[in-house]
N, C-alpha and C. Protein backbone atom coordinates (compact mmCIF):
# COMPACT_ATOMS: atom_id res chain seq x y z
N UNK A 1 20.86 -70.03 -52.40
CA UNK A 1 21.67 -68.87 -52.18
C UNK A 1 20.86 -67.58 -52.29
N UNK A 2 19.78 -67.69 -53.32
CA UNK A 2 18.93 -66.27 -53.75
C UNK A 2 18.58 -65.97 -52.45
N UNK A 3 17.95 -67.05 -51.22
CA UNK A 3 17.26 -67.12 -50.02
C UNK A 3 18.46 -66.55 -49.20
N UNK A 4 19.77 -66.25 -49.04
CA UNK A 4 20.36 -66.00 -48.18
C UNK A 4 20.45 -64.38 -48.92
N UNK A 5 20.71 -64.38 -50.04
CA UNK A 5 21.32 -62.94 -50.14
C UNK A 5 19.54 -61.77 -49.75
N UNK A 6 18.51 -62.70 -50.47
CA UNK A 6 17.63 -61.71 -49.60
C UNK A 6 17.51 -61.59 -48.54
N UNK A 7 17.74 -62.86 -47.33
CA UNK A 7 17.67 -62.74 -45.93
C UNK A 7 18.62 -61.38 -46.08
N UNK A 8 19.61 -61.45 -46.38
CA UNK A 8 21.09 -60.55 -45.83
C UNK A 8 20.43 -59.19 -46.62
N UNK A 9 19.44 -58.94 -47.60
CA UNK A 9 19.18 -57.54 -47.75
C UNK A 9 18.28 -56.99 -47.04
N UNK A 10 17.53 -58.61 -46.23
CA UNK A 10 16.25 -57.65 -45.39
C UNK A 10 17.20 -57.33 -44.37
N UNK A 11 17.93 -58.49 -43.63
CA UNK A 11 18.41 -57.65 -42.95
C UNK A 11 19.19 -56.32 -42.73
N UNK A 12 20.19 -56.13 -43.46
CA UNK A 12 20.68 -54.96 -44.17
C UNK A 12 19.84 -54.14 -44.13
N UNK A 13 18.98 -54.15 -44.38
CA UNK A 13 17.63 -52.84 -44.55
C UNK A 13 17.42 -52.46 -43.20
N UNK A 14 16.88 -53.84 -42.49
CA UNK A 14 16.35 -53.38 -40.98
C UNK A 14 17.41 -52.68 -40.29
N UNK A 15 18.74 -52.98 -40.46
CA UNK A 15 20.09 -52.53 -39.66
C UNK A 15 19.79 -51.53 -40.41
N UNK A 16 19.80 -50.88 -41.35
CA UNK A 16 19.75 -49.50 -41.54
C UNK A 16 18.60 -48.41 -41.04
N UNK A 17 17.65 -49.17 -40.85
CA UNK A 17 16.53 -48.76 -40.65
C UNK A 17 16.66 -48.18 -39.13
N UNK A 18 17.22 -49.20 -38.36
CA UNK A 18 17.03 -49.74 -36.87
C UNK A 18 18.06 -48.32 -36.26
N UNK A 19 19.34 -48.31 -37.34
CA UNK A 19 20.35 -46.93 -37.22
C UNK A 19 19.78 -45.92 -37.22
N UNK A 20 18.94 -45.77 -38.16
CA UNK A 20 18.40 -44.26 -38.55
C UNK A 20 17.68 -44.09 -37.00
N UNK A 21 16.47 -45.27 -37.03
CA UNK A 21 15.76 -44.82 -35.91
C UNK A 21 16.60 -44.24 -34.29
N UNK A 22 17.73 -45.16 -34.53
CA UNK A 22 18.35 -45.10 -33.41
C UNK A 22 18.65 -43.61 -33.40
N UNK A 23 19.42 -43.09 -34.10
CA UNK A 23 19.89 -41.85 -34.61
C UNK A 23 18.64 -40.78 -34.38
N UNK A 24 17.75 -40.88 -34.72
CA UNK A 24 16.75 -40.08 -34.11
C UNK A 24 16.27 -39.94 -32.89
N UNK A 25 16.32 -40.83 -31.96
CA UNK A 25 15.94 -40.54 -31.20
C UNK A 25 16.74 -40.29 -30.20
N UNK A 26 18.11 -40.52 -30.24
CA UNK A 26 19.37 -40.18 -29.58
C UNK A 26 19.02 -38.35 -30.29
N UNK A 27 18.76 -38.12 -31.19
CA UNK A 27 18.48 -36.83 -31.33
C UNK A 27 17.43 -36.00 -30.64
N UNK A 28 16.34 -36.24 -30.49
CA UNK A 28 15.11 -36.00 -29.91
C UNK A 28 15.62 -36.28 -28.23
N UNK A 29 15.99 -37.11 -27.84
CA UNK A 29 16.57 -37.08 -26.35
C UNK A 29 17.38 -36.21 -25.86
N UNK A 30 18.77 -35.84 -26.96
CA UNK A 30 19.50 -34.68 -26.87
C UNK A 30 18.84 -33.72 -27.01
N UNK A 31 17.69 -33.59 -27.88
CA UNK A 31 17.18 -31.83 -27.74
C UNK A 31 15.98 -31.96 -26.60
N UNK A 32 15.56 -32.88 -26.00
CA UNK A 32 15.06 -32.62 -24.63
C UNK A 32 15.62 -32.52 -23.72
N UNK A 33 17.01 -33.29 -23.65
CA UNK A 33 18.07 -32.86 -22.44
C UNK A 33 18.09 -31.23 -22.13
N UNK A 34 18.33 -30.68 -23.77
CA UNK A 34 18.93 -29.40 -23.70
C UNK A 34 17.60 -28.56 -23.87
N UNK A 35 16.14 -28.91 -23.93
CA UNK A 35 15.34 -28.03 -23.52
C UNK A 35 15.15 -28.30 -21.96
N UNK A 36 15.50 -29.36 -21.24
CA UNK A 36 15.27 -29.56 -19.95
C UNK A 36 15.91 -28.57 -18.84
N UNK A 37 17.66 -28.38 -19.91
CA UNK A 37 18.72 -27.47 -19.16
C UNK A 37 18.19 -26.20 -18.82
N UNK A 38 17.62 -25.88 -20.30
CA UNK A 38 17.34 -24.58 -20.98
C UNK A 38 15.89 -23.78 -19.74
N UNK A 39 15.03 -24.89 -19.49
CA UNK A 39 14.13 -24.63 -18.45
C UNK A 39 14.27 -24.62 -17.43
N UNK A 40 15.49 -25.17 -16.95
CA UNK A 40 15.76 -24.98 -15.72
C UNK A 40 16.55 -24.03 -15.15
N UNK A 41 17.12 -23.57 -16.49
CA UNK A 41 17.80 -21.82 -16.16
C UNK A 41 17.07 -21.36 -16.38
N UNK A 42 15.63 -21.21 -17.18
CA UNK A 42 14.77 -20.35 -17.17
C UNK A 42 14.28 -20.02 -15.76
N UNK A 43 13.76 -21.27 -15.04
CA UNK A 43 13.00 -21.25 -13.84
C UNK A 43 13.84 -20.71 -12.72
N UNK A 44 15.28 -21.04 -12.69
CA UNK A 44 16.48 -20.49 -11.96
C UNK A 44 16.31 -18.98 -12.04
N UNK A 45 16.72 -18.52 -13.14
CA UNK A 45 16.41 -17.07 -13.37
C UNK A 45 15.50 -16.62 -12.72
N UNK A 46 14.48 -17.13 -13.12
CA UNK A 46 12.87 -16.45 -12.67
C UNK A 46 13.02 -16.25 -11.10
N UNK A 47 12.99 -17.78 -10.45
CA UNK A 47 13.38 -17.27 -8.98
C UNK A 47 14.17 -16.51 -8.61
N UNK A 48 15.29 -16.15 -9.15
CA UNK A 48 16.13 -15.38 -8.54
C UNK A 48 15.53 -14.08 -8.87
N UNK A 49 14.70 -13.57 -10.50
CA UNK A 49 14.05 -12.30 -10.34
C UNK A 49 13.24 -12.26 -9.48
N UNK A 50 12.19 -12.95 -8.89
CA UNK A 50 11.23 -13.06 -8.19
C UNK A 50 11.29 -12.46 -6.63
N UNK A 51 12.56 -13.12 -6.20
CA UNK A 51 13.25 -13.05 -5.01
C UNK A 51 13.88 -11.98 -4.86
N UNK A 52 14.48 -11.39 -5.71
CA UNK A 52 15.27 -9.81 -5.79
C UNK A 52 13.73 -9.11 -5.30
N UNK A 53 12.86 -8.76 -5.89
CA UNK A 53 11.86 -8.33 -6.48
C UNK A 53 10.73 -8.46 -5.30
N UNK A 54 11.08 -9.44 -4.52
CA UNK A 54 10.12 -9.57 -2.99
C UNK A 54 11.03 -9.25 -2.15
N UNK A 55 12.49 -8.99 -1.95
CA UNK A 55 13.32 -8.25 -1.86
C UNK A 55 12.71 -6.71 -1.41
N UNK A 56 13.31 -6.52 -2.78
CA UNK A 56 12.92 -4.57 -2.85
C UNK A 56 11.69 -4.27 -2.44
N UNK A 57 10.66 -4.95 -2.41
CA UNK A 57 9.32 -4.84 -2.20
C UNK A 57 9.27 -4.78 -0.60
N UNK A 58 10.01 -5.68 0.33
CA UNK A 58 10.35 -5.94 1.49
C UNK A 58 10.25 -4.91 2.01
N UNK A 59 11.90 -4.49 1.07
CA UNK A 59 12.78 -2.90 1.81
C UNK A 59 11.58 -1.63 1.56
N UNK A 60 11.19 -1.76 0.71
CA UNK A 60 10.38 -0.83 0.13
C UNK A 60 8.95 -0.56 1.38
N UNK A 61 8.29 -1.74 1.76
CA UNK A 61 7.43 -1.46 3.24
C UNK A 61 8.12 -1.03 4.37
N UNK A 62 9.41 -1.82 4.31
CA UNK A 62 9.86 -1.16 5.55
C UNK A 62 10.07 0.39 5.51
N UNK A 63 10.83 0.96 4.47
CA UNK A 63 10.93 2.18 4.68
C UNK A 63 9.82 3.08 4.55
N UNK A 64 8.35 2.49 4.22
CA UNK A 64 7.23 3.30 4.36
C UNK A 64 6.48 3.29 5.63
N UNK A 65 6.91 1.53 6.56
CA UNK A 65 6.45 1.80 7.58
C UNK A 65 7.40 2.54 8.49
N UNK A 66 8.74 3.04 8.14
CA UNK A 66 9.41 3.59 8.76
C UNK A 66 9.42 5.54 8.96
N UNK A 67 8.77 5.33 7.50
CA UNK A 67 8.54 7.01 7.25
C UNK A 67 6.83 7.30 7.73
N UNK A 68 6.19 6.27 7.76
CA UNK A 68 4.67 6.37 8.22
C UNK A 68 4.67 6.70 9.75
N UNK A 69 5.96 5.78 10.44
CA UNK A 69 6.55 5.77 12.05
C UNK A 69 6.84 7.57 12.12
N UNK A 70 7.74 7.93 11.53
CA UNK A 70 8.51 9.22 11.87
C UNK A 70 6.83 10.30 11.76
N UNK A 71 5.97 10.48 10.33
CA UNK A 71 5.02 11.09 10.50
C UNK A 71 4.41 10.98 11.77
N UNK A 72 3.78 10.08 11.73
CA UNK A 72 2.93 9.69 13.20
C UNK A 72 3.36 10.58 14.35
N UNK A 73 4.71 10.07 14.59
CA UNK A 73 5.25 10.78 15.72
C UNK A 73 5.13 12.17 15.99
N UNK A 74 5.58 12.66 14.95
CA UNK A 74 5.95 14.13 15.05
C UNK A 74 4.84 14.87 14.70
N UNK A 75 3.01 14.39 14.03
CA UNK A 75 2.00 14.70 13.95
C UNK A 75 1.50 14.45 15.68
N UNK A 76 1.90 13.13 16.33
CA UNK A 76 1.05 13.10 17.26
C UNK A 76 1.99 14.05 18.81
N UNK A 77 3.18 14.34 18.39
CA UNK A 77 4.19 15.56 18.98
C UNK A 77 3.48 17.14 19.36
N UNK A 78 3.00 17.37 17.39
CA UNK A 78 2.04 18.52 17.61
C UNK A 78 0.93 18.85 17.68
N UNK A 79 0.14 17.84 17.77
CA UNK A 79 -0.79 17.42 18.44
C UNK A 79 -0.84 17.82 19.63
N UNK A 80 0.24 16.84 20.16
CA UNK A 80 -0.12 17.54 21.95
C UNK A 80 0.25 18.16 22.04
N UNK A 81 1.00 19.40 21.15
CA UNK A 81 1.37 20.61 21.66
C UNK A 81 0.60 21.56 21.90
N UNK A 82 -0.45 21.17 20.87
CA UNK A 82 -1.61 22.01 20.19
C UNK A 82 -2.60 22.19 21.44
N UNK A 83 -2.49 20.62 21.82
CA UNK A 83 -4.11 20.71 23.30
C UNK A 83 -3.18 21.29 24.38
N UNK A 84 -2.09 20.83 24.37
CA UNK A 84 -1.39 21.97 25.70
C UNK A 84 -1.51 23.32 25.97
N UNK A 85 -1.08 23.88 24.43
CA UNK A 85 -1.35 25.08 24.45
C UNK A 85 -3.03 25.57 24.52
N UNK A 86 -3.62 25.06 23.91
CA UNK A 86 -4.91 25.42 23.98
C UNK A 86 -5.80 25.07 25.36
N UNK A 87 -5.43 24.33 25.81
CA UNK A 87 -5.47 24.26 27.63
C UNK A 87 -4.65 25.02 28.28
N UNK A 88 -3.86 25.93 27.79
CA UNK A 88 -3.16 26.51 28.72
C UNK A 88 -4.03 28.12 28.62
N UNK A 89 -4.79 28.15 27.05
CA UNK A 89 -5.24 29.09 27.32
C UNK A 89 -6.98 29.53 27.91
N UNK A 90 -7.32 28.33 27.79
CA UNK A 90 -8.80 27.47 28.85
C UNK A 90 -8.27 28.01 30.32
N UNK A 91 -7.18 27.84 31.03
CA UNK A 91 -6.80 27.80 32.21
C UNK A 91 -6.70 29.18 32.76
N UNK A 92 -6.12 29.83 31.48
CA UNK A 92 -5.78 31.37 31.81
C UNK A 92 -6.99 31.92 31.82
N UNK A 93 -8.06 31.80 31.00
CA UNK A 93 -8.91 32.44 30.55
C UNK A 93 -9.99 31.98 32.00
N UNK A 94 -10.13 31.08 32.06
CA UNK A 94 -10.91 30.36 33.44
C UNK A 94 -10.51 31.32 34.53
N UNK A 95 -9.28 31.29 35.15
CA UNK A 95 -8.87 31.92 35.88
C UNK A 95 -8.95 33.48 35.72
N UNK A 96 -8.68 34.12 34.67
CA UNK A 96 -9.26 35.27 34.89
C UNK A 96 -10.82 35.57 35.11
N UNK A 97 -11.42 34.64 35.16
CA UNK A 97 -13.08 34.86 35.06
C UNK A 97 -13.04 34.36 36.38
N UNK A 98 -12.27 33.54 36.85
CA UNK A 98 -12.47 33.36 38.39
C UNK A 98 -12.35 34.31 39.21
N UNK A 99 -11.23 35.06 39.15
CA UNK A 99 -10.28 36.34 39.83
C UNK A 99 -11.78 37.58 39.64
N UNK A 100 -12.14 37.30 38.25
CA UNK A 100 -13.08 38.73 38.00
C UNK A 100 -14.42 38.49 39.16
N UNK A 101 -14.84 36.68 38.96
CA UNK A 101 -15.90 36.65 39.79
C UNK A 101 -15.65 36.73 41.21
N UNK A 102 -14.31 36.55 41.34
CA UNK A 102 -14.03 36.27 43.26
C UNK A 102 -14.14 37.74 43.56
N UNK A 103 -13.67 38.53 42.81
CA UNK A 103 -13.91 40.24 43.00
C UNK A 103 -14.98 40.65 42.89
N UNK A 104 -15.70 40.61 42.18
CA UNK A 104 -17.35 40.71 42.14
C UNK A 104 -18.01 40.31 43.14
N UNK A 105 -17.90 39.05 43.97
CA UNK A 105 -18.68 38.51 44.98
C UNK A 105 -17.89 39.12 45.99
N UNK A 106 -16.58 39.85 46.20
CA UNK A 106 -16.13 40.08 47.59
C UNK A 106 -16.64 41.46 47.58
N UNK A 107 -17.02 42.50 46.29
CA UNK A 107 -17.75 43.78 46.39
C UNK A 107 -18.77 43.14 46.76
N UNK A 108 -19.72 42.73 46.11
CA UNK A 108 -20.72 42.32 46.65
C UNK A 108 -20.94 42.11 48.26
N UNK A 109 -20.54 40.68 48.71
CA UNK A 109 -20.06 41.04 49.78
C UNK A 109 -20.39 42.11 50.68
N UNK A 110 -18.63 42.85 50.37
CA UNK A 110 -18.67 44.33 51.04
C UNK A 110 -19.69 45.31 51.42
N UNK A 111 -20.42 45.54 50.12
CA UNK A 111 -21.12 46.41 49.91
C UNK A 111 -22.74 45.98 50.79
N UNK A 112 -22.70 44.77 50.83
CA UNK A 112 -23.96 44.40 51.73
C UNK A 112 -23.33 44.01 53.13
N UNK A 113 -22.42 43.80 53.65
CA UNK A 113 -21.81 43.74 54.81
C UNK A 113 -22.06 45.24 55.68
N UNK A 114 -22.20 46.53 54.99
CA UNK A 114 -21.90 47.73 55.71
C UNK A 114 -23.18 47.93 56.20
């Protein structure tokens, strides 16, 4: 009988033993479940900051290549206003030196014609 009641305390022991362990690691599994959750709203989050954030960055080129567009324009507007006008006054100025020389050569001219 001594042989059965120790069988029945080892076993007893191991069943307690075998619980505890069990119990732990049903614990340790639950707190990796819930660091698994926990990282995957982390990483959720993150993308979604990430994505906002390449987002605004997006909008943010566009409206510089949009305001870089409007400069351009209205620099390269007065620009050519600038060589217009300044060819317009090449043209005038030409032409009066033409008018002065066509008069000069028609005295000329004249004056050796008589």
């Amino acid at each position: 009988m001594e042989t059965f009641y120790f069988t029945l305390g080892v076993l007893t022991v191991l069943f307690i033993l075998s619980v505890i362990g069990i119990v732990r690691v049903w614990n340790k599994v639950s707190n990796i479940e819930d660091s698994k959750e926990d990282l995957e709203d982390y990483i959720g989050d993150t993308a979604d900051d990430l994505s906002n954030e390449l987002e605004k960055l997006h909008q943010h080129f566009d409206e510089e290549i949009d305001r870089l567009e409007r400069n351009f324009s209205q620099e390269s507007e007065e620009l050519g206003k600038l060589i217009d006008s300044r060819a317009d006054k090449v043209e005038n100025k030409l032409g009066l030196k033409i008018q002065k020389l066509e008069g000069a050569v028609g005295s000329f001219i004249v004056k050796h014609n008589k």
